[in-house]
PDB file of N, CA and C in Angstrom:
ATOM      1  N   UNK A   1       0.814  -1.197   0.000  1.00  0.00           N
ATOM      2  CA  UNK A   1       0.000   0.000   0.000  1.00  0.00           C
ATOM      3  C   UNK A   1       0.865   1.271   0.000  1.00  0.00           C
ATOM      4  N   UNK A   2       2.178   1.542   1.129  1.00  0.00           N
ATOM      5  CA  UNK A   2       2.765   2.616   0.619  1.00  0.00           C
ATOM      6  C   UNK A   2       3.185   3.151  -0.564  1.00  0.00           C
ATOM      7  N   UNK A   3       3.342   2.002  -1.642  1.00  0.00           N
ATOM      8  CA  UNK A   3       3.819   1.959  -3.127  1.00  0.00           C
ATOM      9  C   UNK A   3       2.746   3.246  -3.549  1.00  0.00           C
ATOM     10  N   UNK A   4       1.224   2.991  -3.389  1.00  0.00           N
ATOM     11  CA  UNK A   4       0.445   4.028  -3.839  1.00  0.00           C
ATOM     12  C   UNK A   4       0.639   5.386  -3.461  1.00  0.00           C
ATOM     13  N   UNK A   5       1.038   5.344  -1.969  1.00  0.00           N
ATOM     14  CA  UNK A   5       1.052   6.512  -1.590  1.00  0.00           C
ATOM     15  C   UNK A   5       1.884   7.227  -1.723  1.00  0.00           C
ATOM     16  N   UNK A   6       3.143   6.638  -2.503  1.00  0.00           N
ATOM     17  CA  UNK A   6       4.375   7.130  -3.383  1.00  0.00           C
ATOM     18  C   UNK A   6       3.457   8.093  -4.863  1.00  0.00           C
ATOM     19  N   UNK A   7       2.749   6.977  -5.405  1.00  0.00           N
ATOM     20  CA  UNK A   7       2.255   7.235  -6.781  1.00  0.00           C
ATOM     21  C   UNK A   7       1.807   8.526  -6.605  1.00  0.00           C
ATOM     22  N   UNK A   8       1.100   8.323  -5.866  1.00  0.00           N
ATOM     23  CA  UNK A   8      -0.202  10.087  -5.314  1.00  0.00           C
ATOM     24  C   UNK A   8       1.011  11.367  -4.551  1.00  0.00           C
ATOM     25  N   UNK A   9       2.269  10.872  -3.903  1.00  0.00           N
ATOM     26  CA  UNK A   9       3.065  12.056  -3.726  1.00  0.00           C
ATOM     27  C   UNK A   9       3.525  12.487  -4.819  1.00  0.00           C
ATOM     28  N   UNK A  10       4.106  11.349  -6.158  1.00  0.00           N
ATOM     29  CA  UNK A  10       4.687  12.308  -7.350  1.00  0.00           C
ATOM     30  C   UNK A  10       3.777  12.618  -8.295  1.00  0.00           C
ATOM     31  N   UNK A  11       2.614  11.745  -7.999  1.00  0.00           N
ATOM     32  CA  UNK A  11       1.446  12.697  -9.627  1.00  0.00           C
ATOM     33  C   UNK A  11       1.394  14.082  -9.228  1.00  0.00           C
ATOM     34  N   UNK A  12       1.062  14.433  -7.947  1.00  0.00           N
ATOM     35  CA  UNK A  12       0.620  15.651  -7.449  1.00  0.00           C
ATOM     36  C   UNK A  12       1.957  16.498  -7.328  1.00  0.00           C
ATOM     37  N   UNK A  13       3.297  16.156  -8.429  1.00  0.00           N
ATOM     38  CA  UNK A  13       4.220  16.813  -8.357  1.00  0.00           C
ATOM     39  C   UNK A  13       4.269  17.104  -9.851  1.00  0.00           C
ATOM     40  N   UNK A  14       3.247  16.808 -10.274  1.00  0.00           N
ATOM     41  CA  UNK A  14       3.394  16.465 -11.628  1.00  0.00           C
ATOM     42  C   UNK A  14       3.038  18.349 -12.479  1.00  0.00           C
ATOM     43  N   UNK A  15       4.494  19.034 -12.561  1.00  0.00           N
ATOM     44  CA  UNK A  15       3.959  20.321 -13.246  1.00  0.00           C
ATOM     45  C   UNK A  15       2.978  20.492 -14.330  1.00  0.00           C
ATOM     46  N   UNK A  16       1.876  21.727 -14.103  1.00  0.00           N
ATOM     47  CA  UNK A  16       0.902  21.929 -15.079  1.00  0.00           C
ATOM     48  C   UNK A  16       1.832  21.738 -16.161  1.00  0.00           C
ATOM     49  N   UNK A  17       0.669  21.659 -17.470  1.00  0.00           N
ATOM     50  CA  UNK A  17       1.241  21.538 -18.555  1.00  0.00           C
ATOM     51  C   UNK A  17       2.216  20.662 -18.734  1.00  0.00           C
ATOM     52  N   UNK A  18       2.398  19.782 -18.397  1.00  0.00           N
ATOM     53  CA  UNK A  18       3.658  18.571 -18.299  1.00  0.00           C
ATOM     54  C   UNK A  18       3.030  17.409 -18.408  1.00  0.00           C
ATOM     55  N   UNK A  19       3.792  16.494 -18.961  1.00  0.00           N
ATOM     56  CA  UNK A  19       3.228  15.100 -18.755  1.00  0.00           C
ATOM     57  C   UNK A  19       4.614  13.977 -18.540  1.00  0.00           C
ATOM     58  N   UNK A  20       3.842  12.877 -17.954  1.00  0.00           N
ATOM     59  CA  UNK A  20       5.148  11.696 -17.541  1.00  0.00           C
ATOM     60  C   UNK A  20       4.668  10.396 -18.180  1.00  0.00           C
ATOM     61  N   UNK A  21       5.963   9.795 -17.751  1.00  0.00           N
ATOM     62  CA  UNK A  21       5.019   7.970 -17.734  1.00  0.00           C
ATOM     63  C   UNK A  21       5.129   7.616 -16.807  1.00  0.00           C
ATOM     64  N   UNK A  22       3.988   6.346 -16.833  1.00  0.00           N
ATOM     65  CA  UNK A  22       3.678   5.222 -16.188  1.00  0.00           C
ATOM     66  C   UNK A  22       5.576   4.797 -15.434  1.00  0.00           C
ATOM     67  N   UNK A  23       6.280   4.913 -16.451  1.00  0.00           N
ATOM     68  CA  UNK A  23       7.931   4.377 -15.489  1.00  0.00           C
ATOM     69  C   UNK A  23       8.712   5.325 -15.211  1.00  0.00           C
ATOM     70  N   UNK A  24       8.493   6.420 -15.618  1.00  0.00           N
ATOM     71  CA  UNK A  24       8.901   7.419 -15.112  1.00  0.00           C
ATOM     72  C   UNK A  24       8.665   8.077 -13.732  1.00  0.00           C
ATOM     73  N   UNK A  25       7.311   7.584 -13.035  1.00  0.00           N
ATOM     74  CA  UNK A  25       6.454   7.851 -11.830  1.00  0.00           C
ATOM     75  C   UNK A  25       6.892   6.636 -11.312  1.00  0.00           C
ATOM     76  N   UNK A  26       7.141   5.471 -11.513  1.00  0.00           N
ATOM     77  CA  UNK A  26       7.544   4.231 -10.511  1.00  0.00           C
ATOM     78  C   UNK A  26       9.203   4.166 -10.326  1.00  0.00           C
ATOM     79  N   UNK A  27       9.660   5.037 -11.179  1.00  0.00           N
ATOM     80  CA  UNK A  27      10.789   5.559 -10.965  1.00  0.00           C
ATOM     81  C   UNK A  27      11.061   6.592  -9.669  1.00  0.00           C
ATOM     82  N   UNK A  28      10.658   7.070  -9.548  1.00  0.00           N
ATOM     83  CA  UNK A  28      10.728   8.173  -9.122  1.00  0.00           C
ATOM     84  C   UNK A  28       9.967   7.790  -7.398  1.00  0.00           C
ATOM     85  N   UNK A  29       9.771   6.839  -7.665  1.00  0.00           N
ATOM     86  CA  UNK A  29       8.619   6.050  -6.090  1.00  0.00           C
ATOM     87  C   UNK A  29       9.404   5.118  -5.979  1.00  0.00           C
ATOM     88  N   UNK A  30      10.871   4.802  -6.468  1.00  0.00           N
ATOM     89  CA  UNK A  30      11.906   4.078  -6.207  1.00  0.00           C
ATOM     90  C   UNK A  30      11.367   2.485  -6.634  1.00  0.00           C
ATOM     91  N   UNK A  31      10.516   2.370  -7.426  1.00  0.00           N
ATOM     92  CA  UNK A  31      10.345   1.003  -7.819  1.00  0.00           C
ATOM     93  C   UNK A  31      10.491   1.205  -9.607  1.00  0.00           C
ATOM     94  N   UNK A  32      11.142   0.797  -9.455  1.00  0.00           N
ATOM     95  CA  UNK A  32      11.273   1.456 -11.389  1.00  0.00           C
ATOM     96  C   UNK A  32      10.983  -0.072 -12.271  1.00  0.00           C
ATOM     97  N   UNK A  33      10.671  -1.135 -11.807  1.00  0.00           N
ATOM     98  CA  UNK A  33       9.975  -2.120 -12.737  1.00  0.00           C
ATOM     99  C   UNK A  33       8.389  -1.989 -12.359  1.00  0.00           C
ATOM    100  N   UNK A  34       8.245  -1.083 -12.148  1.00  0.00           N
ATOM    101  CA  UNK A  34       6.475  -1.079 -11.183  1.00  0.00           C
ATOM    102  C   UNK A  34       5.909  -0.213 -12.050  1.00  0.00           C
ATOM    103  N   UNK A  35       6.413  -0.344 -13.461  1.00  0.00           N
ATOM    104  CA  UNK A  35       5.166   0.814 -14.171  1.00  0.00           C
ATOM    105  C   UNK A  35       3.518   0.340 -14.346  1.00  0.00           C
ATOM    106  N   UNK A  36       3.572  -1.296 -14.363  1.00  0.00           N
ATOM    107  CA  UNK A  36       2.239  -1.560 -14.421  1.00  0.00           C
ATOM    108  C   UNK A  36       1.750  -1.215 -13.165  1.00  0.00           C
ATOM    109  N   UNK A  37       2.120  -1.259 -12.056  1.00  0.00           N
ATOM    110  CA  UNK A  37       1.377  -0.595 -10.827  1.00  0.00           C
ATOM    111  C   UNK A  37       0.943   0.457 -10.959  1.00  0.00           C
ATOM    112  N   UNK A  38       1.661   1.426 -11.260  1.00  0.00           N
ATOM    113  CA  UNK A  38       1.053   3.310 -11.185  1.00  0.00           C
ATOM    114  C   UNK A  38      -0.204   2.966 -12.189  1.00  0.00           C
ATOM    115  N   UNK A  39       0.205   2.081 -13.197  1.00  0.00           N
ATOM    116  CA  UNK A  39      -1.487   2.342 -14.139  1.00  0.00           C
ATOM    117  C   UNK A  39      -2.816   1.432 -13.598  1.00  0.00           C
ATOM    118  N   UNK A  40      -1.996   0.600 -12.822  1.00  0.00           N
ATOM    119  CA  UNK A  40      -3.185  -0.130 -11.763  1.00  0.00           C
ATOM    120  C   UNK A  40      -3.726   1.227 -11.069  1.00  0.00           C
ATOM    121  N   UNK A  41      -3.029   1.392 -10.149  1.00  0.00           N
ATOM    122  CA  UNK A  41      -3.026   2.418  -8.996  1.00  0.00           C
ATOM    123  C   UNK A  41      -3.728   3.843  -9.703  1.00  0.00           C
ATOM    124  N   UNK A  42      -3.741   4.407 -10.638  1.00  0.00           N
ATOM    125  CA  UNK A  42      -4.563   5.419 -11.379  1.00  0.00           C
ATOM    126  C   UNK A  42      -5.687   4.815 -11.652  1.00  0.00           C
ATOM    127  N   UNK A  43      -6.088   3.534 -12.495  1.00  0.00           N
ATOM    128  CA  UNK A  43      -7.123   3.092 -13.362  1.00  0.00           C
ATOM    129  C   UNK A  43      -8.140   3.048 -12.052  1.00  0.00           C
ATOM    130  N   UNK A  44      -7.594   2.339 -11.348  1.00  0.00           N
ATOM    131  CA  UNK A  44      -8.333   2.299  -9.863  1.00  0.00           C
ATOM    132  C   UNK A  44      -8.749   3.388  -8.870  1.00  0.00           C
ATOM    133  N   UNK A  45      -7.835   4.492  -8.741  1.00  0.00           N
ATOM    134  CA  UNK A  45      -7.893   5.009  -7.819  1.00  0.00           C
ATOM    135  C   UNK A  45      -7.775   5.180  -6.268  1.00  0.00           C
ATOM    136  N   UNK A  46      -6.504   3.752  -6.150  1.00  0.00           N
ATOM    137  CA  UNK A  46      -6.159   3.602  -4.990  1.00  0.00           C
ATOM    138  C   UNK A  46      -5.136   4.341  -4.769  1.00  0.00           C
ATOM    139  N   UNK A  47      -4.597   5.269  -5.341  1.00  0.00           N
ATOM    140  CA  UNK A  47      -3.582   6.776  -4.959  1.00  0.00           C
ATOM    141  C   UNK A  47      -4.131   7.427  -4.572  1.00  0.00           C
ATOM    142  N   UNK A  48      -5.501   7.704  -4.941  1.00  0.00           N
ATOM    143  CA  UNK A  48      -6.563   9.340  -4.510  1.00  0.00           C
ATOM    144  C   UNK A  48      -7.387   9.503  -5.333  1.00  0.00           C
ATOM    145  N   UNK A  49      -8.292  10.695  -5.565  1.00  0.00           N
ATOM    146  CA  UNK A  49      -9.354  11.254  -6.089  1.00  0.00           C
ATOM    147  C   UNK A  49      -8.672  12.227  -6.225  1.00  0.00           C
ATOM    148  N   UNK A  50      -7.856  12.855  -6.215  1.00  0.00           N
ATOM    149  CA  UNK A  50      -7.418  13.823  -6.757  1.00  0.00           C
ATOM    150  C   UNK A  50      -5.921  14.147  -7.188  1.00  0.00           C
ATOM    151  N   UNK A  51      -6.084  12.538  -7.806  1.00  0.00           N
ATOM    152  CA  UNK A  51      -4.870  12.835  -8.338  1.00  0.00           C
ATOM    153  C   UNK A  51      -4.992  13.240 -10.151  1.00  0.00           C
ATOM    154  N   UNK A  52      -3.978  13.928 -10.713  1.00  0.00           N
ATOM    155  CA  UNK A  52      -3.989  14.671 -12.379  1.00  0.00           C
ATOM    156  C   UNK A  52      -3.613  13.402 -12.771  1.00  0.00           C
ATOM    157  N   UNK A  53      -4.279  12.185 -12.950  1.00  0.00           N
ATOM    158  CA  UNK A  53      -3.968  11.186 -14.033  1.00  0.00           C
ATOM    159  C   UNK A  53      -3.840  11.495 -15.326  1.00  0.00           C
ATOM    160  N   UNK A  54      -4.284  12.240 -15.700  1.00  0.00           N
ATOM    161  CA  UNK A  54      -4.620  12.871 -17.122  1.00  0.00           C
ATOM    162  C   UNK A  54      -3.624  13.284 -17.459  1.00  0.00           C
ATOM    163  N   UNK A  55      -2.197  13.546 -16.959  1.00  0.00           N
ATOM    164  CA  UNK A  55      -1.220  13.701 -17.335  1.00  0.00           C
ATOM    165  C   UNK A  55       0.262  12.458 -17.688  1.00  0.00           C
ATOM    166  N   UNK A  56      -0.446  11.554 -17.051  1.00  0.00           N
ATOM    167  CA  UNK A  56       0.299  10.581 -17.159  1.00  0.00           C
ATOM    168  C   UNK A  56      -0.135   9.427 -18.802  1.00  0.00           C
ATOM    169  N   UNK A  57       1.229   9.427 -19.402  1.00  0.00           N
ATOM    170  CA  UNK A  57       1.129   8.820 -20.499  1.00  0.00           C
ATOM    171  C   UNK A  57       2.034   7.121 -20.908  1.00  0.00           C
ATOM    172  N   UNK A  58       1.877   6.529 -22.163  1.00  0.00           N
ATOM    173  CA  UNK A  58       2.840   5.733 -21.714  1.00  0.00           C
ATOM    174  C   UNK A  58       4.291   6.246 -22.250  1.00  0.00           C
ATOM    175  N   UNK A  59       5.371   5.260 -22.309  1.00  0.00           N
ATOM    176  CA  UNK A  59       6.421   5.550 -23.047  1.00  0.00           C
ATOM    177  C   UNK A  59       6.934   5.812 -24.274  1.00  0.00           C
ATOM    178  N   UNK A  60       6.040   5.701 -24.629  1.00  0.00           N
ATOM    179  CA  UNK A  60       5.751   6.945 -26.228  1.00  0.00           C
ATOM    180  C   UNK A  60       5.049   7.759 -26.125  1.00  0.00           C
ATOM    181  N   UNK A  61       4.582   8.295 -25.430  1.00  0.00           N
ATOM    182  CA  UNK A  61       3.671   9.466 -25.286  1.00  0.00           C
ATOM    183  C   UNK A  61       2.170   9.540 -25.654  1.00  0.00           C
ATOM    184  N   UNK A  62       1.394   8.589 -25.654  1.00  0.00           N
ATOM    185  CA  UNK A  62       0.442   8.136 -25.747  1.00  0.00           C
ATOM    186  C   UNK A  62      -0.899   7.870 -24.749  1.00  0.00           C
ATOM    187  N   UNK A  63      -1.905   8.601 -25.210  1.00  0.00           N
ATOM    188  CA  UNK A  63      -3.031   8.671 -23.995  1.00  0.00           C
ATOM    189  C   UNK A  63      -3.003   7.141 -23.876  1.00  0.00           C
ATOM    190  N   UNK A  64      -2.549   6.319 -23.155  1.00  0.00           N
ATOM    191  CA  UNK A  64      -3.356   4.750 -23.325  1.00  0.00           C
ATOM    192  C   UNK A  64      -3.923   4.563 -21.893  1.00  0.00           C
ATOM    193  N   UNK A  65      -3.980   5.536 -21.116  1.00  0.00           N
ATOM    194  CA  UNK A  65      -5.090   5.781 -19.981  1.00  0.00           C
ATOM    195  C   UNK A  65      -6.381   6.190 -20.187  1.00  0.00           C
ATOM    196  N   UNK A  66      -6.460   6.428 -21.469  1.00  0.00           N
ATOM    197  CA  UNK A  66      -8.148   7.260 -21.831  1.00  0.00           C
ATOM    198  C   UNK A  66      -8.897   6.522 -21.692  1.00  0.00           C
ATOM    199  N   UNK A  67      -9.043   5.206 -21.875  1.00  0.00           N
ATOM    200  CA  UNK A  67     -10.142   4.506 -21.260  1.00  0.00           C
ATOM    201  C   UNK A  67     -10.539   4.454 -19.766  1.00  0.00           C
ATOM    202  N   UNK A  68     -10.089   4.836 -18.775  1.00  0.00           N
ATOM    203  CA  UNK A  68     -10.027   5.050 -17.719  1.00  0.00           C
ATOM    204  C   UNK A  68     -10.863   6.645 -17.779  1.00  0.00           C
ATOM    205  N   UNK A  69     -11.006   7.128 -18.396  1.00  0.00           N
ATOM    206  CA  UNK A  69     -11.785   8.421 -17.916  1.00  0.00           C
ATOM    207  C   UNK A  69     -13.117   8.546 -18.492  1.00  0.00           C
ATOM    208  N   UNK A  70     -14.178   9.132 -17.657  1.00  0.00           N
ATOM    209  CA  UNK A  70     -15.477   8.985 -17.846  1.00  0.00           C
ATOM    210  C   UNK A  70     -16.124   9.063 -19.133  1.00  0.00           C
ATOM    211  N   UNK A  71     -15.358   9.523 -19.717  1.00  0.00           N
ATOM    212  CA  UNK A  71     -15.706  10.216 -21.362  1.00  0.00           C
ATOM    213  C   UNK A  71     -14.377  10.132 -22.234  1.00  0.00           C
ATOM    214  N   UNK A  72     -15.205   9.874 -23.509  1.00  0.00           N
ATOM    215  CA  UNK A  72     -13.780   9.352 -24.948  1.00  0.00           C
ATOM    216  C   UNK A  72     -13.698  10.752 -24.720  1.00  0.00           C
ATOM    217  N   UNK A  73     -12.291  11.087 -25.015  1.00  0.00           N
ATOM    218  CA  UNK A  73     -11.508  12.271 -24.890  1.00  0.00           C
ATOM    219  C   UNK A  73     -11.539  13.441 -24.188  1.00  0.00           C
ATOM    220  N   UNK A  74     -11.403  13.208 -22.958  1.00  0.00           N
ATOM    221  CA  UNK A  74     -11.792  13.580 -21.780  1.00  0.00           C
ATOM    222  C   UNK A  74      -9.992  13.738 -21.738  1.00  0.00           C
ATOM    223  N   UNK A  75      -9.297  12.919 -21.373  1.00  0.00           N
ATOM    224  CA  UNK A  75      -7.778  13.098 -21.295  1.00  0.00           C
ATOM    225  C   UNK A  75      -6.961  13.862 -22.491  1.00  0.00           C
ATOM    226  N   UNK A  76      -7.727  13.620 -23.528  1.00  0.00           N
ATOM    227  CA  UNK A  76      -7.193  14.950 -24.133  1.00  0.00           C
ATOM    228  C   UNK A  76      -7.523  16.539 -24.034  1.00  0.00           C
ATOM    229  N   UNK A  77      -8.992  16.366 -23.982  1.00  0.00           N
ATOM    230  CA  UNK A  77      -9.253  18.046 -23.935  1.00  0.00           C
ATOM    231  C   UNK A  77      -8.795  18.410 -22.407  1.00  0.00           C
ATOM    232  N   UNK A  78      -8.221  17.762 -21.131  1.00  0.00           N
ATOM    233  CA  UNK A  78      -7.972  18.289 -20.281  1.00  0.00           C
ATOM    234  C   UNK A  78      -6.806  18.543 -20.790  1.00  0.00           C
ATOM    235  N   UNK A  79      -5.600  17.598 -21.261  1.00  0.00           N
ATOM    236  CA  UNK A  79      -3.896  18.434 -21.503  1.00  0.00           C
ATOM    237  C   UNK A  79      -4.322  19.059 -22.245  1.00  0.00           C
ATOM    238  N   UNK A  80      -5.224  19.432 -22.945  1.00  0.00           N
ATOM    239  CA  UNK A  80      -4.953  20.499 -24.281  1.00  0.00           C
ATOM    240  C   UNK A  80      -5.435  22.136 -23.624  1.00  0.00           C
ATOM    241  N   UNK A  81      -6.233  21.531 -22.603  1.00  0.00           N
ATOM    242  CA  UNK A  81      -6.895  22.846 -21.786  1.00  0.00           C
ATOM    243  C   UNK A  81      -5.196  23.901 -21.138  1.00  0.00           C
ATOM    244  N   UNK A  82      -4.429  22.711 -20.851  1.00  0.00           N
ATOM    245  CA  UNK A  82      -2.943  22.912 -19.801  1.00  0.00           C
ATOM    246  C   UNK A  82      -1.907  23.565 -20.670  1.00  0.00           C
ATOM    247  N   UNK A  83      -2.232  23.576 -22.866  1.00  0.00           N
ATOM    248  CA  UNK A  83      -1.791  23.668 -23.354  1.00  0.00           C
ATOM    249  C   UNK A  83      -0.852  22.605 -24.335  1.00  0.00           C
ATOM    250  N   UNK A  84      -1.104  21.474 -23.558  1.00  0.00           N
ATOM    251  CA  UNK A  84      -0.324  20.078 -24.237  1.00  0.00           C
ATOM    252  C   UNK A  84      -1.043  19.893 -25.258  1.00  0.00           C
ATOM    253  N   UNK A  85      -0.152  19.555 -26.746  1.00  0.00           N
ATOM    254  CA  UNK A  85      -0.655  19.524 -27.865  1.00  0.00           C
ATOM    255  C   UNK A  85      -0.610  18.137 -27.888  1.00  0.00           C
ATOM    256  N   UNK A  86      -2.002  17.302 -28.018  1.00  0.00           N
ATOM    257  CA  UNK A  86      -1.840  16.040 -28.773  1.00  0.00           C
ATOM    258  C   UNK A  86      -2.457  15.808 -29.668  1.00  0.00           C
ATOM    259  N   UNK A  87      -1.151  14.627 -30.770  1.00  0.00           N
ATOM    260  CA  UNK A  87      -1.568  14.981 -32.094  1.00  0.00           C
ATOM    261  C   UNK A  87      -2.875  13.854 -32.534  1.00  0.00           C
ATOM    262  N   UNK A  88      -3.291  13.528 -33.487  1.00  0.00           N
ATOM    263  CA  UNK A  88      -4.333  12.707 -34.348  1.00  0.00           C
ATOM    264  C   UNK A  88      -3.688  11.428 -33.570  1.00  0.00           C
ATOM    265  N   UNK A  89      -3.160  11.172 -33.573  1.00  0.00           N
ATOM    266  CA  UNK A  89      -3.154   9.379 -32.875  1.00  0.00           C
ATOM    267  C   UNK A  89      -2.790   9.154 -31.192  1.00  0.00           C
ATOM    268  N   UNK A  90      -3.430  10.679 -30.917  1.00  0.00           N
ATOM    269  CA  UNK A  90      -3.578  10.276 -29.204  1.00  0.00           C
ATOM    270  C   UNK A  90      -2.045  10.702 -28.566  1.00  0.00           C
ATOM    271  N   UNK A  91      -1.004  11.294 -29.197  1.00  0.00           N
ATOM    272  CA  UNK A  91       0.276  10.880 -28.865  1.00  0.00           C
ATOM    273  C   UNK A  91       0.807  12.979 -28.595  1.00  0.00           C
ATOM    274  N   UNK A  92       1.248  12.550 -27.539  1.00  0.00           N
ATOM    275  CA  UNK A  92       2.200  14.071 -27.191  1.00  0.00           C
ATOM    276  C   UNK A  92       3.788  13.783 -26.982  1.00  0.00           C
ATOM    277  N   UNK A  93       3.809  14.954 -27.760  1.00  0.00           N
ATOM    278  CA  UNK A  93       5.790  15.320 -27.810  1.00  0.00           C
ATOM    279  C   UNK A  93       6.150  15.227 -26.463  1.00  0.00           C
ATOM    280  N   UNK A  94       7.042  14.195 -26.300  1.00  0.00           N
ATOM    281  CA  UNK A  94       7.394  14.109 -24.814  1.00  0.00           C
ATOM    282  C   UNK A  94       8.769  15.076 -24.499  1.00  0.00           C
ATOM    283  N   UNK A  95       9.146  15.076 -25.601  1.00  0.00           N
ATOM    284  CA  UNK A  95      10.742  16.102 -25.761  1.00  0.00           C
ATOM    285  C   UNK A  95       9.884  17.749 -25.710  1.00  0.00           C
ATOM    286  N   UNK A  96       9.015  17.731 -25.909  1.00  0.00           N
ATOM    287  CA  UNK A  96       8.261  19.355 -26.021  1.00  0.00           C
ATOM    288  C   UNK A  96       7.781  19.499 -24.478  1.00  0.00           C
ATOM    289  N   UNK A  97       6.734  17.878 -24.200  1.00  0.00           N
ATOM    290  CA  UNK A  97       6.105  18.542 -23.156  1.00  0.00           C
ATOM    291  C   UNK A  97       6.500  17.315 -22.126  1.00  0.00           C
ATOM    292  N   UNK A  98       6.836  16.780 -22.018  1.00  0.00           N
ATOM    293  CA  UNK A  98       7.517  15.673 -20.785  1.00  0.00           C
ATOM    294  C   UNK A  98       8.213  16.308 -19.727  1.00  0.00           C
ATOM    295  N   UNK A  99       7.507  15.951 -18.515  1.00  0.00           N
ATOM    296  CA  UNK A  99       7.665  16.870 -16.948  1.00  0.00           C
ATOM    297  C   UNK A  99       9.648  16.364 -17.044  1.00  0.00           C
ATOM    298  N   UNK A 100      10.836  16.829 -16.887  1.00  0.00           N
ATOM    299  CA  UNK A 100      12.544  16.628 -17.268  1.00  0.00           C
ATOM    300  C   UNK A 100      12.673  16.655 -15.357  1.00  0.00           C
ATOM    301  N   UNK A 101      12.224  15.997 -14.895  1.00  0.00           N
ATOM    302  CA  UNK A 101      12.442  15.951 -13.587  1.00  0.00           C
ATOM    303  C   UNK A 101      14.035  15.742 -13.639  1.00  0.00           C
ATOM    304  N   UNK A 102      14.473  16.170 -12.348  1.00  0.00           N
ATOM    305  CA  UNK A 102      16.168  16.321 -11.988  1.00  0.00           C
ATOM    306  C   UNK A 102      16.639  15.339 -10.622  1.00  0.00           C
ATOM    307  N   UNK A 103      17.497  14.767 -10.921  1.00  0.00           N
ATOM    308  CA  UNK A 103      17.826  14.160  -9.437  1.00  0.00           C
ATOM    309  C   UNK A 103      17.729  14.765  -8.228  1.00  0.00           C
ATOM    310  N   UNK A 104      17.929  15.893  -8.324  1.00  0.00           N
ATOM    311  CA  UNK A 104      17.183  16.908  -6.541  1.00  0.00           C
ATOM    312  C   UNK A 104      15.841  16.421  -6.551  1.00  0.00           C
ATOM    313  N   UNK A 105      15.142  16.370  -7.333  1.00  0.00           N
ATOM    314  CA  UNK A 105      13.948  15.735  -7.449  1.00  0.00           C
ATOM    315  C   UNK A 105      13.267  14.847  -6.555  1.00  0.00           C
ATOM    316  N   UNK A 106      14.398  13.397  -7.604  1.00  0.00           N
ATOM    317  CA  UNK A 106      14.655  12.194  -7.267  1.00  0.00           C
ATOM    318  C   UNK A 106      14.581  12.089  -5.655  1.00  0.00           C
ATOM    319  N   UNK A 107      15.942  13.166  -5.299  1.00  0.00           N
ATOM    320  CA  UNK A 107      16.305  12.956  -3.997  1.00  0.00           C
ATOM    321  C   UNK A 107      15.240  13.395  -3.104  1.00  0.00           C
ATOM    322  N   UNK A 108      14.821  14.308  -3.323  1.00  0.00           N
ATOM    323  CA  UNK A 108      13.867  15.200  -2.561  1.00  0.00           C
ATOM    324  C   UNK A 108      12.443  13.855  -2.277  1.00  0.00           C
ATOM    325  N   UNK A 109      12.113  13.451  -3.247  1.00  0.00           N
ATOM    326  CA  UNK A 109      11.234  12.271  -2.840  1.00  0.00           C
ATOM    327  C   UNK A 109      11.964  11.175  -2.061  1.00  0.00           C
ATOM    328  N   UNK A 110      12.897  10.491  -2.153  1.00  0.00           N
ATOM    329  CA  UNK A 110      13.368   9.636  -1.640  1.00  0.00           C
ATOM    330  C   UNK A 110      13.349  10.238   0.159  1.00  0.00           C
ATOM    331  N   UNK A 111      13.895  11.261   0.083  1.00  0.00           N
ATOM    332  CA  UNK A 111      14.067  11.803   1.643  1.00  0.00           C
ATOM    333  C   UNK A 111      12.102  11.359   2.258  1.00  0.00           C
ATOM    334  N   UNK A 112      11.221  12.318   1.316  1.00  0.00           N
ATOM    335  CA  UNK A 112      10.045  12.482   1.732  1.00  0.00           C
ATOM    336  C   UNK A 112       9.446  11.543   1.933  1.00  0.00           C
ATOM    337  N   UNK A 113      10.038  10.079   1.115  1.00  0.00           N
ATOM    338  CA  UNK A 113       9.172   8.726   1.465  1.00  0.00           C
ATOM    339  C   UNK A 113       9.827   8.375   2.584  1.00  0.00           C
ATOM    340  N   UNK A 114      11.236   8.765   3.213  1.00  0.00           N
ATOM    341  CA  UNK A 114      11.794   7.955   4.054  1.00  0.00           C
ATOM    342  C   UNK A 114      11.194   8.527   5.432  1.00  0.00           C
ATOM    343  N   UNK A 115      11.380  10.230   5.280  1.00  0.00           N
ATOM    344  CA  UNK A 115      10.270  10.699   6.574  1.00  0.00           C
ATOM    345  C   UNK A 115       9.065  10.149   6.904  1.00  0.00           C
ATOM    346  N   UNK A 116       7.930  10.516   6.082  1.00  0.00           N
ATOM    347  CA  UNK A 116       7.015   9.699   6.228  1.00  0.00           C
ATOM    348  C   UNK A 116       6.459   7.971   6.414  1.00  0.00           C
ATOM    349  N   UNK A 117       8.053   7.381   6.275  1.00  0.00           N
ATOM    350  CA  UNK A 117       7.921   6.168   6.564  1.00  0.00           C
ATOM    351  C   UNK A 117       7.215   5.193   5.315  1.00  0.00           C
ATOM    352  N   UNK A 118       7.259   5.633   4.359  1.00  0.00           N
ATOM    353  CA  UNK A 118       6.934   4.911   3.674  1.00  0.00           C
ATOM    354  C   UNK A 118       7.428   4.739   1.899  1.00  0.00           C
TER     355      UNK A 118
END
């Protein structure tokens, strides 16, 4: 269960207008073969209700979370609202708009999971 509560500390780090992946976020929650978890853990909603799933893509840059939201293209018109351009096949420039997180980052979570104990 703390694994989630990793997921829900870095979505909610997740800068407007930015987007990540699925291993880029289990990265960063120090489990970096755990990308199918974060898309468990979103599809579900055992991270939160308020977490910006809608920003999270896969490793090509690809809505393949849109089925997960209440309405067909619902995950797009929200990044496009943030300014994220995605093109005709569901897919955003990850070199344009991909959150370039930095190892202070990295570190800065690692400290924050270790305080909180989890």
């Amino acid at each position: 269960m703390d694994f989630y509560r990793r997921v829900a500390v870095v979505c909610r780090e997740i800068p407007y207008g930015k987007v990540v992946t699925y291993g880029q976020i289990a990265l960063l929650c120090g489990k970096p073969r755990n990308a199918r978890q974060v898309g468990y853990a979103l599809n579900h909603k055992v991270a939160g209700e308020d977490i910006p799933a809608f920003r999270v893509v896969n490793t090509k840059g690809i809505l393949s979370g849109a089925a997960a939201f209440e309405m067909p293209g619902l995950q797009c018109q929200l990044l496009e609202a943030e300014g994220v351009r995605v093109d005709e096949g569901e897919r955003v420039d990850l070199n344009e708009f991909g959150w370039k997180n930095t190892m202070d980052d990295a570190l800065r979570f690692r400290d924050y999971f270790e305080q909180e104990g989890i």
